[in-house]
PDB file of N, CA and C in Angstrom:
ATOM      1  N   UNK A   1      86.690  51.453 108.675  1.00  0.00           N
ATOM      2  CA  UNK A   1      87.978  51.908 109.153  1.00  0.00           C
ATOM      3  C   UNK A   1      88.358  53.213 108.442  1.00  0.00           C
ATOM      4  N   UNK A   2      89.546  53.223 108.151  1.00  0.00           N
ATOM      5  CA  UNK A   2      90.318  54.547 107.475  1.00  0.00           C
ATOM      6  C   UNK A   2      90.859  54.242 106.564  1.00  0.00           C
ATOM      7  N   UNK A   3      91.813  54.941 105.941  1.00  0.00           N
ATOM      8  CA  UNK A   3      92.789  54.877 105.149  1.00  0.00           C
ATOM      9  C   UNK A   3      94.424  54.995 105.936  1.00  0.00           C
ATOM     10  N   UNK A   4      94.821  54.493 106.259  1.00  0.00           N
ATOM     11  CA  UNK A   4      95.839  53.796 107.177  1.00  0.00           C
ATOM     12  C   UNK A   4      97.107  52.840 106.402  1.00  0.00           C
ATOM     13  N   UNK A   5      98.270  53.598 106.181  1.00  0.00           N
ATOM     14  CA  UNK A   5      99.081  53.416 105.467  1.00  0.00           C
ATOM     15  C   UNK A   5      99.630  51.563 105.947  1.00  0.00           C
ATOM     16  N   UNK A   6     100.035  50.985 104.981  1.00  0.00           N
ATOM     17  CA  UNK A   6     100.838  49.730 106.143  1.00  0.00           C
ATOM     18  C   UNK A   6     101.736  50.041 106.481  1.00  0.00           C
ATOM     19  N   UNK A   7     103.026  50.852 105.338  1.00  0.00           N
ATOM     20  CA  UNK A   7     103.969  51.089 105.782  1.00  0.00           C
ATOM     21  C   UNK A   7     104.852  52.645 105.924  1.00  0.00           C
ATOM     22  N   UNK A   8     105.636  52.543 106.569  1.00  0.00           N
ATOM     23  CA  UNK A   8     106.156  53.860 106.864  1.00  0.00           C
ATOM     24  C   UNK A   8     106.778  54.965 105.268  1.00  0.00           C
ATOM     25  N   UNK A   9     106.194  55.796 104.983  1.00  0.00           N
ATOM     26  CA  UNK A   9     106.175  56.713 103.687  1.00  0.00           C
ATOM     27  C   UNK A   9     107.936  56.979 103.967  1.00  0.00           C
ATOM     28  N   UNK A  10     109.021  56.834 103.351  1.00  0.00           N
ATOM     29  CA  UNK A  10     110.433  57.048 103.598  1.00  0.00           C
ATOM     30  C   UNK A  10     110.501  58.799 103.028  1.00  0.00           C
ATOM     31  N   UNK A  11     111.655  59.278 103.479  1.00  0.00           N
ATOM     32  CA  UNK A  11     111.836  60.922 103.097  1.00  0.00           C
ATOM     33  C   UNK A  11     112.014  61.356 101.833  1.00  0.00           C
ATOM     34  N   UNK A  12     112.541  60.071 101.229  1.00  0.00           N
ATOM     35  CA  UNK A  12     112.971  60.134  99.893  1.00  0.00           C
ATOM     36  C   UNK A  12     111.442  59.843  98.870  1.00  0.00           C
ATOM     37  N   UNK A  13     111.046  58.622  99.113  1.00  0.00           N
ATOM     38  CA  UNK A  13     109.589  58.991  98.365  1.00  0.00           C
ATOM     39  C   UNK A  13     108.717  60.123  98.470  1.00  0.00           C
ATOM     40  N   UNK A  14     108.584  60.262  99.581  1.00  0.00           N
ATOM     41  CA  UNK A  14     107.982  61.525 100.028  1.00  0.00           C
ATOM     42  C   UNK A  14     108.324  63.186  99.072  1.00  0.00           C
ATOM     43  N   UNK A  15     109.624  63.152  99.363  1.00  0.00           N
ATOM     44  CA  UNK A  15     110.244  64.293  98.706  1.00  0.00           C
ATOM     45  C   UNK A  15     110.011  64.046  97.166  1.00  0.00           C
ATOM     46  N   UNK A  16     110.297  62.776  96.626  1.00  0.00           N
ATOM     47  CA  UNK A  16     109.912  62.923  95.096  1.00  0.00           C
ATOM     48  C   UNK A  16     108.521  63.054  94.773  1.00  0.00           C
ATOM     49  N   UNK A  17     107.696  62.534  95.826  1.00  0.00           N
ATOM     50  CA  UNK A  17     105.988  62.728  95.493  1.00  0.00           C
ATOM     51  C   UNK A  17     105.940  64.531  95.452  1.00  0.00           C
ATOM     52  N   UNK A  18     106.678  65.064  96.033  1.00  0.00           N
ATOM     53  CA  UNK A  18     106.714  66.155  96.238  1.00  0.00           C
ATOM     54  C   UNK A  18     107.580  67.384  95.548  1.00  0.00           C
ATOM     55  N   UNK A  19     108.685  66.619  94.519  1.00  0.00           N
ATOM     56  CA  UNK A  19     109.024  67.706  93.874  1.00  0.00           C
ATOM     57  C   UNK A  19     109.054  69.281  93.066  1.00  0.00           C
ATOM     58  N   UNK A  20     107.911  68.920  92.396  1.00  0.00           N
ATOM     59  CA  UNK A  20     107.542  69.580  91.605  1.00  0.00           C
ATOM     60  C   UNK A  20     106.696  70.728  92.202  1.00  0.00           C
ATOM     61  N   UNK A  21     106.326  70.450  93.195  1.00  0.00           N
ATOM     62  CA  UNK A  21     106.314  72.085  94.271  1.00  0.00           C
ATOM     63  C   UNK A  21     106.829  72.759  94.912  1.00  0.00           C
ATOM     64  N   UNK A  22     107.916  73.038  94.523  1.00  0.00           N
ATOM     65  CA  UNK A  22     109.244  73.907  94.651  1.00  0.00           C
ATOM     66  C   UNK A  22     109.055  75.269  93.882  1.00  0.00           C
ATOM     67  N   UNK A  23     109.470  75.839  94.571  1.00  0.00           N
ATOM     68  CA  UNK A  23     109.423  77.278  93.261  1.00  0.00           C
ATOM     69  C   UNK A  23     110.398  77.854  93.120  1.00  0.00           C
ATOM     70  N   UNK A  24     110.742  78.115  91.554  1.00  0.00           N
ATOM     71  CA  UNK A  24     111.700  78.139  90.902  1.00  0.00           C
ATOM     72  C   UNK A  24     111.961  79.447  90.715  1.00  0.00           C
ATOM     73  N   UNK A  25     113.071  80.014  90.514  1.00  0.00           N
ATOM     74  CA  UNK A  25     113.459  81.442  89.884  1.00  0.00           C
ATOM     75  C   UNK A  25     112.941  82.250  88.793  1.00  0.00           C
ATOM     76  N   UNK A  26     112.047  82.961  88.857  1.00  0.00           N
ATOM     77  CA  UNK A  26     112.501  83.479  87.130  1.00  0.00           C
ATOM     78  C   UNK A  26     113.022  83.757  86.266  1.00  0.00           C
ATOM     79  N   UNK A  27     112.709  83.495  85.269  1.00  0.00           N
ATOM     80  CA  UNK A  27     114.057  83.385  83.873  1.00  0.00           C
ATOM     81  C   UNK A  27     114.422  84.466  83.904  1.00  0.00           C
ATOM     82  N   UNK A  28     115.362  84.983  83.792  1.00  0.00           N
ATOM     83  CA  UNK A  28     116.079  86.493  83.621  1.00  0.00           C
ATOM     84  C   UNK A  28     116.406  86.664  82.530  1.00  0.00           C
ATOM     85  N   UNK A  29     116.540  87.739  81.638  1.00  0.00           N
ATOM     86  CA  UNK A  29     117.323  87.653  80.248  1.00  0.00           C
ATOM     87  C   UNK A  29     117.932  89.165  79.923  1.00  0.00           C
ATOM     88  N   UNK A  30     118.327  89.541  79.308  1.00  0.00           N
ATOM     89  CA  UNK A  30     118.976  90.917  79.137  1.00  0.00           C
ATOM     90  C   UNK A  30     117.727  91.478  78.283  1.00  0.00           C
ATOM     91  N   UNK A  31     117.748  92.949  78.655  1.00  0.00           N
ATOM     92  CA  UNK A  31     116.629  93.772  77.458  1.00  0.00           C
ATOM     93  C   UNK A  31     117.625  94.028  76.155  1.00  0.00           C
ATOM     94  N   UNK A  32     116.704  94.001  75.217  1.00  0.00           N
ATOM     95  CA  UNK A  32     117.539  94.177  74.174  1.00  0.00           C
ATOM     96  C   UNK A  32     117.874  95.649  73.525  1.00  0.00           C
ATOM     97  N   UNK A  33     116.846  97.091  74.580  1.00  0.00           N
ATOM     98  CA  UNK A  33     117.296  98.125  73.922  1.00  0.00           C
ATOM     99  C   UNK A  33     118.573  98.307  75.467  1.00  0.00           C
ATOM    100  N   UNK A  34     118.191  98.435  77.032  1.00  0.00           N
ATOM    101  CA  UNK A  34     119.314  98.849  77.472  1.00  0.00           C
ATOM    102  C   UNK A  34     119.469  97.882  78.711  1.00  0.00           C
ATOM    103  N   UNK A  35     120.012  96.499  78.498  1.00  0.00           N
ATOM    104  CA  UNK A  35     120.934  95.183  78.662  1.00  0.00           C
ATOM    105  C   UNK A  35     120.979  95.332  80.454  1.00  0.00           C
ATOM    106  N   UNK A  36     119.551  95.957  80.667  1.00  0.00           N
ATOM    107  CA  UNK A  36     119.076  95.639  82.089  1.00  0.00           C
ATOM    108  C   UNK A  36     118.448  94.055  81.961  1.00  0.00           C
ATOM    109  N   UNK A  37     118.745  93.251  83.129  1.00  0.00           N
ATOM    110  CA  UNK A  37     118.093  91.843  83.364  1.00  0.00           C
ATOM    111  C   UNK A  37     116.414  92.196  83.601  1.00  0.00           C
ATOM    112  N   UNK A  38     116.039  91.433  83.574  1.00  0.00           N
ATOM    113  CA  UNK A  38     114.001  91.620  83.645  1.00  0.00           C
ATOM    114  C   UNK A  38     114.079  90.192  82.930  1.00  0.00           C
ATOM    115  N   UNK A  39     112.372  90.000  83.827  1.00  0.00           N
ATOM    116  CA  UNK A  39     111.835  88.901  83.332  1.00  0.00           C
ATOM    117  C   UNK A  39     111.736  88.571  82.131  1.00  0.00           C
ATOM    118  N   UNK A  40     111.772  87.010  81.361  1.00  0.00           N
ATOM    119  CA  UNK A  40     111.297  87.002  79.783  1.00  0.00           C
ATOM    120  C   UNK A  40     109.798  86.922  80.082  1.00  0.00           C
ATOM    121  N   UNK A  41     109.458  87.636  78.741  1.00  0.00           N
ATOM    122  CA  UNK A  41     108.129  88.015  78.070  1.00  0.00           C
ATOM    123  C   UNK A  41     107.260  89.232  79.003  1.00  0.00           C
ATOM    124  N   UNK A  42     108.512  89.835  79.815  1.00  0.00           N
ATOM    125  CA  UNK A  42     107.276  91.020  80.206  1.00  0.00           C
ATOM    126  C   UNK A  42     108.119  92.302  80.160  1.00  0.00           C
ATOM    127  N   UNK A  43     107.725  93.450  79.983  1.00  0.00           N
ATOM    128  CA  UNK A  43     108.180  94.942  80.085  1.00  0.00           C
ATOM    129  C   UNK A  43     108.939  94.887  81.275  1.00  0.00           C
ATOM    130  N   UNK A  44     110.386  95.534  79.997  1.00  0.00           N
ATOM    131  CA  UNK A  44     111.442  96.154  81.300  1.00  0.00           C
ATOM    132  C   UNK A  44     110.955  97.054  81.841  1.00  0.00           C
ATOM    133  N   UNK A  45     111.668  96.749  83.237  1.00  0.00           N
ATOM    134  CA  UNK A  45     111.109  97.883  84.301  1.00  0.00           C
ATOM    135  C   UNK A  45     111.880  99.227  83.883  1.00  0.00           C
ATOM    136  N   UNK A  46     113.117  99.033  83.520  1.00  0.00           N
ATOM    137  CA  UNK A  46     113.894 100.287  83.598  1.00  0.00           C
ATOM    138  C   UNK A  46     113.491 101.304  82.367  1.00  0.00           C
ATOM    139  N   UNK A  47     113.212 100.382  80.914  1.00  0.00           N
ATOM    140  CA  UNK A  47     113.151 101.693  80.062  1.00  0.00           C
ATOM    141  C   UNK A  47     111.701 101.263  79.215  1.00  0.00           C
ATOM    142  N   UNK A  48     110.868 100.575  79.806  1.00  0.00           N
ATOM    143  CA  UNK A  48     109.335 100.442  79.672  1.00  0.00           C
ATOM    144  C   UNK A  48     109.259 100.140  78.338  1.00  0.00           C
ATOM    145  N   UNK A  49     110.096  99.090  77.212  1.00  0.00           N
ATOM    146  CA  UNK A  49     110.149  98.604  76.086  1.00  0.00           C
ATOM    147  C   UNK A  49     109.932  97.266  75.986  1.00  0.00           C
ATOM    148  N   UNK A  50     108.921  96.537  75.178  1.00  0.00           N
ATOM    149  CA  UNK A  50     108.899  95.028  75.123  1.00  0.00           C
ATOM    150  C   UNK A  50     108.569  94.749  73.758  1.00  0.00           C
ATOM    151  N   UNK A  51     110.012  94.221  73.176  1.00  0.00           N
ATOM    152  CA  UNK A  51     109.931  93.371  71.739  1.00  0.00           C
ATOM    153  C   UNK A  51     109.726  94.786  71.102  1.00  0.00           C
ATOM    154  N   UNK A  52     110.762  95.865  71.420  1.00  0.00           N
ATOM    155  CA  UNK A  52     111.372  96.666  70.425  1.00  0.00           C
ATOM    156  C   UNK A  52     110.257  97.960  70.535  1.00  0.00           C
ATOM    157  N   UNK A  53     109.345  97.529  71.636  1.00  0.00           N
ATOM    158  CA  UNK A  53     107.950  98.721  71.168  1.00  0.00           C
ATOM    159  C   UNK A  53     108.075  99.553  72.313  1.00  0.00           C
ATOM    160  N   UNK A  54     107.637 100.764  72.791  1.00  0.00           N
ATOM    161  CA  UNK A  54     107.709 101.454  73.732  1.00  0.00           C
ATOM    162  C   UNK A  54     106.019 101.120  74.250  1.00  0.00           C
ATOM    163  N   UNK A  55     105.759 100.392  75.245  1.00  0.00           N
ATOM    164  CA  UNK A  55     104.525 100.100  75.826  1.00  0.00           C
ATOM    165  C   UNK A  55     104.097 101.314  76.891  1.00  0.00           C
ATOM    166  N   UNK A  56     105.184 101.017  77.932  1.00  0.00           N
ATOM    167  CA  UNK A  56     105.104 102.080  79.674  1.00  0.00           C
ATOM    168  C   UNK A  56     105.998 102.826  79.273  1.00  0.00           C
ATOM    169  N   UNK A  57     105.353 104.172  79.807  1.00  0.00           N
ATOM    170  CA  UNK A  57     106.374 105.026  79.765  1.00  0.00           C
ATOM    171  C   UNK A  57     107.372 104.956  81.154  1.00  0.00           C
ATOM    172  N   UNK A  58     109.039 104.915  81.098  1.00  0.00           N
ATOM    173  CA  UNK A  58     109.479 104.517  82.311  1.00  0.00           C
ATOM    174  C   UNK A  58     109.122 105.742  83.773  1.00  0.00           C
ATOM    175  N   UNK A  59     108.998 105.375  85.057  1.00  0.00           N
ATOM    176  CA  UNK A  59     108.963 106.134  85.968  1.00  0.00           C
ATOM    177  C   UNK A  59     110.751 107.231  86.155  1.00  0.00           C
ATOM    178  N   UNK A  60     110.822 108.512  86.214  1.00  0.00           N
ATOM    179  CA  UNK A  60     112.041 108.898  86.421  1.00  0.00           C
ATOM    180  C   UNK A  60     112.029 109.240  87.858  1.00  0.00           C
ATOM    181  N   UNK A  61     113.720 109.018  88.170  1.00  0.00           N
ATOM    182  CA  UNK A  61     114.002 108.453  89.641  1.00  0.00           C
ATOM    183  C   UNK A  61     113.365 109.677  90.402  1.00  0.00           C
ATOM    184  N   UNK A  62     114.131 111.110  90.137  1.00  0.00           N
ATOM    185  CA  UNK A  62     113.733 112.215  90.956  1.00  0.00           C
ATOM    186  C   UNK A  62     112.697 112.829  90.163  1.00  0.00           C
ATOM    187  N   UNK A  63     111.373 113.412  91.091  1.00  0.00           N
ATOM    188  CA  UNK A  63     110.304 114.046  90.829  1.00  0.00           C
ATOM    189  C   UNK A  63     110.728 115.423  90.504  1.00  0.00           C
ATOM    190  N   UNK A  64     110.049 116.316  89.219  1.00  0.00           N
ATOM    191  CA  UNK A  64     110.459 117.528  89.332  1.00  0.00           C
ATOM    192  C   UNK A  64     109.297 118.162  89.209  1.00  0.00           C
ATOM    193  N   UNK A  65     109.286 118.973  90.377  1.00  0.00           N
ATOM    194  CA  UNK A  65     108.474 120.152  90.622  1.00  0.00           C
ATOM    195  C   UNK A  65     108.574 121.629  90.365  1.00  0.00           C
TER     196      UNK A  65
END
């Protein structure tokens, strides 16, 4: 034969068998040199500093030619 449930799986079991594959927000946190939000543990986007060090240099908005 198969594998053939006896009884009907309810929405609620179902959904808890299923919780934990949801996807969640990322943590946000303030930078600590200029108190733009960005992810924790990765380089702000805005002024390219992580844990006080200058890693990226930031992109500036207008190009000058």
């Amino acid at each position: 034969m198969g594998a053939v449930p006896k009884t009907k799986v309810s929405r609620h079991r179902r959904g808890n068998r299923r919780q934990h594959q949801r996807i969640d927000m990322p943590t946000l946190v303030p930078c600590t040199r200029c108190g733009q939000l960005m992810r924790a543990h990765y380089v702000c986007k805005s002024c390219g500093y992580y844990r006080g060090r200058l890693v990226v240099e930031p992109k500036s908005e207008a190009r000058e030619e």
